[in-house]
Protein backbone atom coordinates (compact mmCIF):
# COMPACT_ATOMS: atom_id res chain seq x y z
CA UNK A 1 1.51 53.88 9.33
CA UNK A 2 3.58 50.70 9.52
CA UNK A 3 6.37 50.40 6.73
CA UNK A 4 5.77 46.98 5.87
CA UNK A 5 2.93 44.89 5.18
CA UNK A 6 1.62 42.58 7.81
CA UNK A 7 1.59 39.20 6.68
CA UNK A 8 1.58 36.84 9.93
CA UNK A 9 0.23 33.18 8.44
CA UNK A 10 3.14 32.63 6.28
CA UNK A 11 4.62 30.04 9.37
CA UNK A 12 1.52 27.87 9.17
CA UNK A 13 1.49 27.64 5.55
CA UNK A 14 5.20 26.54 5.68
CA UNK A 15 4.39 24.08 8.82
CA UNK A 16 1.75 22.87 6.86
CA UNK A 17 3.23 22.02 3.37
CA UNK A 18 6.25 20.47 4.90
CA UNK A 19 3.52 18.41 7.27
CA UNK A 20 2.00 17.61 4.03
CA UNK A 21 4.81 16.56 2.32
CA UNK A 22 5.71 14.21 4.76
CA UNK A 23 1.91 12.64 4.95
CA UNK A 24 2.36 12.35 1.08
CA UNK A 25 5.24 10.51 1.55
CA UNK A 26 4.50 8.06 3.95
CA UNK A 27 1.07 7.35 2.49
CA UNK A 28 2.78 7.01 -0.98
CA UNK A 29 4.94 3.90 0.56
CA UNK A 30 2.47 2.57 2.49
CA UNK A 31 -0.09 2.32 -1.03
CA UNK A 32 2.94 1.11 -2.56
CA UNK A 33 3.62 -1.88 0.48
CA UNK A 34 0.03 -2.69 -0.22
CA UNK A 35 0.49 -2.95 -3.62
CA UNK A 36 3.78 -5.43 -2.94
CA UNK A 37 1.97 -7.23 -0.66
CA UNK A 38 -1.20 -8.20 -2.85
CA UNK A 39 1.48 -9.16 -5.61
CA UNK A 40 3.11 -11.19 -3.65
CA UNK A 41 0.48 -13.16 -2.66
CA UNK A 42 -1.05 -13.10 -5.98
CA UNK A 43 2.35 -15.16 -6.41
CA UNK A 44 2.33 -16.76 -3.30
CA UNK A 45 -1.15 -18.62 -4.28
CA UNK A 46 -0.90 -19.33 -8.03
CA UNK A 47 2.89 -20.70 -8.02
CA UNK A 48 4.56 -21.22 -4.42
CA UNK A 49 1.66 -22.81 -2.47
CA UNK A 50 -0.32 -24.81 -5.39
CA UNK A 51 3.58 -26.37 -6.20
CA UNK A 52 3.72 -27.12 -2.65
CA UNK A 53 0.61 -28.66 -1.95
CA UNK A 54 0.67 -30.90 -4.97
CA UNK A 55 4.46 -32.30 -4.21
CA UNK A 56 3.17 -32.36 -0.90
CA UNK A 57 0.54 -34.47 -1.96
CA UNK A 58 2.37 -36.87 -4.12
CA UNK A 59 4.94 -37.46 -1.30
CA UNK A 60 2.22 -38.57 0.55
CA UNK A 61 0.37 -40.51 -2.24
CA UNK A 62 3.34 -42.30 -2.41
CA UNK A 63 3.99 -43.32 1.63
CA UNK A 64 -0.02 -44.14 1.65
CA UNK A 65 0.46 -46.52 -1.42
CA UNK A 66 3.89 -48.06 0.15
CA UNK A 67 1.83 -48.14 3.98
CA UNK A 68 -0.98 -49.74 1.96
CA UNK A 69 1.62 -52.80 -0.11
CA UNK A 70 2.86 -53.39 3.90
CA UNK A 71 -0.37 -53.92 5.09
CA UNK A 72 -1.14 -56.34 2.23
CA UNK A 73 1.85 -57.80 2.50
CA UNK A 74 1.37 -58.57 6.34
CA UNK A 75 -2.25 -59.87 5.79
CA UNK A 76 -1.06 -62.51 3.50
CA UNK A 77 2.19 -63.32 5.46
CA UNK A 78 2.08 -66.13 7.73
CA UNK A 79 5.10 -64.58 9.84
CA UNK A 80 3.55 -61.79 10.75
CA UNK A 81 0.98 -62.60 13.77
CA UNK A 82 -0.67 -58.49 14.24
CA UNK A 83 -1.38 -56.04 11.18
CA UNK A 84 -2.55 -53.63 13.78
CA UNK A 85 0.68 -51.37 13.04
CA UNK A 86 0.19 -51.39 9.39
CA UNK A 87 -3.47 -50.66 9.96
CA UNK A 88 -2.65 -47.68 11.98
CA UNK A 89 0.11 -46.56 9.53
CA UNK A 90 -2.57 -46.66 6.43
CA UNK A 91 -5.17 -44.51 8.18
CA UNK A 92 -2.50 -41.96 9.71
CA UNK A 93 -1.06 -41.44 5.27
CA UNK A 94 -4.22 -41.29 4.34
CA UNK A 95 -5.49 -39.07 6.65
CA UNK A 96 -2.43 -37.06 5.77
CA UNK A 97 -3.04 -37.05 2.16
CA UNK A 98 -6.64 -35.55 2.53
CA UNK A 99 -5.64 -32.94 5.00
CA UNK A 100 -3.28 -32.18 2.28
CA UNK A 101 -5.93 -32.63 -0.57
CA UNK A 102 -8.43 -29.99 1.00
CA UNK A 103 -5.81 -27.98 1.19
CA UNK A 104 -4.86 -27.84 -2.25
CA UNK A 105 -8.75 -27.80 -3.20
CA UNK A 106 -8.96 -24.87 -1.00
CA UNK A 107 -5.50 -22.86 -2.66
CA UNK A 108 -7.21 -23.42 -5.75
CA UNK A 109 -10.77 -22.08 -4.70
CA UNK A 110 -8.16 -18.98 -3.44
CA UNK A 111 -6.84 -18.75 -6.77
CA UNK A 112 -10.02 -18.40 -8.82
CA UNK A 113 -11.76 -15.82 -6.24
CA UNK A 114 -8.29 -14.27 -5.89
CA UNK A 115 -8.92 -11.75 -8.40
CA UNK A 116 -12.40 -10.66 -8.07
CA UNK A 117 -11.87 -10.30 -4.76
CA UNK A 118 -8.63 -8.33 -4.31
CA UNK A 119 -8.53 -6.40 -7.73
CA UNK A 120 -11.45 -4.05 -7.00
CA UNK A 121 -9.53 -2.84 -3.20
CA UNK A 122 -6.59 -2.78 -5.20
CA UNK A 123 -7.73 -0.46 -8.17
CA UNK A 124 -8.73 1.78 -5.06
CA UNK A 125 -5.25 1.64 -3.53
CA UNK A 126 -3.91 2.42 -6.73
CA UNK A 127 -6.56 5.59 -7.38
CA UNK A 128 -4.96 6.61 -4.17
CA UNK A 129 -1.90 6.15 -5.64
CA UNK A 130 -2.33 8.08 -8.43
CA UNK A 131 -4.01 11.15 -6.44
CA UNK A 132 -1.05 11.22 -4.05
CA UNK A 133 1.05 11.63 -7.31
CA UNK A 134 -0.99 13.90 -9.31
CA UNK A 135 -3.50 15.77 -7.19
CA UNK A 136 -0.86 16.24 -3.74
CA UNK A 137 1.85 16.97 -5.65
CA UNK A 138 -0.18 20.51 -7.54
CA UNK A 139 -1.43 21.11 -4.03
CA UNK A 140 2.34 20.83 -2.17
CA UNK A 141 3.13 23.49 -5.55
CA UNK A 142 0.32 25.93 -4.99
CA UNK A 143 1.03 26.53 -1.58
CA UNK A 144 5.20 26.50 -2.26
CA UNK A 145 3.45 29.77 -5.17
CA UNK A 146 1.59 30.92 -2.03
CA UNK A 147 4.34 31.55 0.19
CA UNK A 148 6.73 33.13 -2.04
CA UNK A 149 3.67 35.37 -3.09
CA UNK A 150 3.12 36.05 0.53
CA UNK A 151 6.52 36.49 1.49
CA UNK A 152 7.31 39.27 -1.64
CA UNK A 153 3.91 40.83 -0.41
CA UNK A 154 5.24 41.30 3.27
CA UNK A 155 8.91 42.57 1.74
CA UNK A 156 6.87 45.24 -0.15
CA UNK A 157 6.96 48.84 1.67
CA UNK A 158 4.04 50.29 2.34
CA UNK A 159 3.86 53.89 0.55
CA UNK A 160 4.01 56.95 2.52
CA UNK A 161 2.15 59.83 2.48
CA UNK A 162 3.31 62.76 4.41
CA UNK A 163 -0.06 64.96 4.75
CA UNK A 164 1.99 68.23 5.68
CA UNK A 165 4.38 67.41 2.36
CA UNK A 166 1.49 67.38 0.22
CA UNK A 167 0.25 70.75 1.43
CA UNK A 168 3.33 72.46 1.47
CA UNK A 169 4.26 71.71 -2.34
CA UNK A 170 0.32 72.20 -3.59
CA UNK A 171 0.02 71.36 -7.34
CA UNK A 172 -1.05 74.52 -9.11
CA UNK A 173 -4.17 74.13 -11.02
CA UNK A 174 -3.07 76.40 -13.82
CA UNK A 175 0.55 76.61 -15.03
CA UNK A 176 1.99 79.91 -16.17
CA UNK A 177 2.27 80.03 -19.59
């Protein structure tokens, strides 16, 4: 009979919890990226864009209603033969200010829909979150318990029994008094 108990999947449970670990990890910084990310457009939409747009769109308000005062100007000036340019400039701000209009009308659309589109994905992200936390981290701990268990289990000896001891040294069944 062997002297020591044989214990031989202690290795895998090792590979595995550190392979664990490391999955725990990454998917922990990858739910917390995603996180970042829908923040930051959250952001992106309600304060950088919709600022941008609308300066954007009273820059060009402005060059349309200065293209606009040329083109009068020209129409009533006797100097000035063609109004063709100033014609062509007109239609080219406004054009510009309604690409940039839609835009904006389009950011804000974004805005409204932002959040009950993304918040539902996001609460799921952030379940996942929370399990990777709670849930990973007791499983990562049980099987740290079941490899030291496992490991004291294969230090233990294994008792002996020595058949030809036992009948050498019999036990009497009734003890002189």
């Amino acid at each position: 009979m062997s002297q020591r108990a044989h214990v031989t999947s202690v290795e895998a449970l090792e590979l595995f919890r550190s392979q664990l670990i490391v999955y725990v990890e990454k998917l922990t910084g990858a739910t917390d990226d995603v996180n970042d990310e829908v923040m930051r457009t959250r952001v992106w939409l309600a304060n950088d864009q919709l600022q941008h747009l609308q300066a954007q769109a009273r820059r060009q308000a402005k060059v349309l209603e200065m293209a606009q005062q040329e083109l009068f100007s020209s129409r009533i000036s006797t100097l000035e033969p063609s109004t063709l340019d100033r014609q062509l400039a007109v239609r080219k701000a406004k054009l510009a200010l309604d690409e940039t209009l839609n835009k904006l009308t389009t950011v804000k659309k974004w805005n409204r829909q932002f959040e009950s589109e993304v918040a539902p994905l996001a609460k799921q992200v952030e379940k996942l979150r929370t399990m990777l936390g709670t849930d990973m981290e007791k499983a990562v701990m049980f099987l740290t318990q079941a490899i030291n268990t496992l490991d004291d289990y294969a230090r233990i000896k294994a008792p002996t029994t020595n058949p030809i001891a036992a009948s050498e040294n019999p036990v009497p069944e009734n003890p002189p008094s």
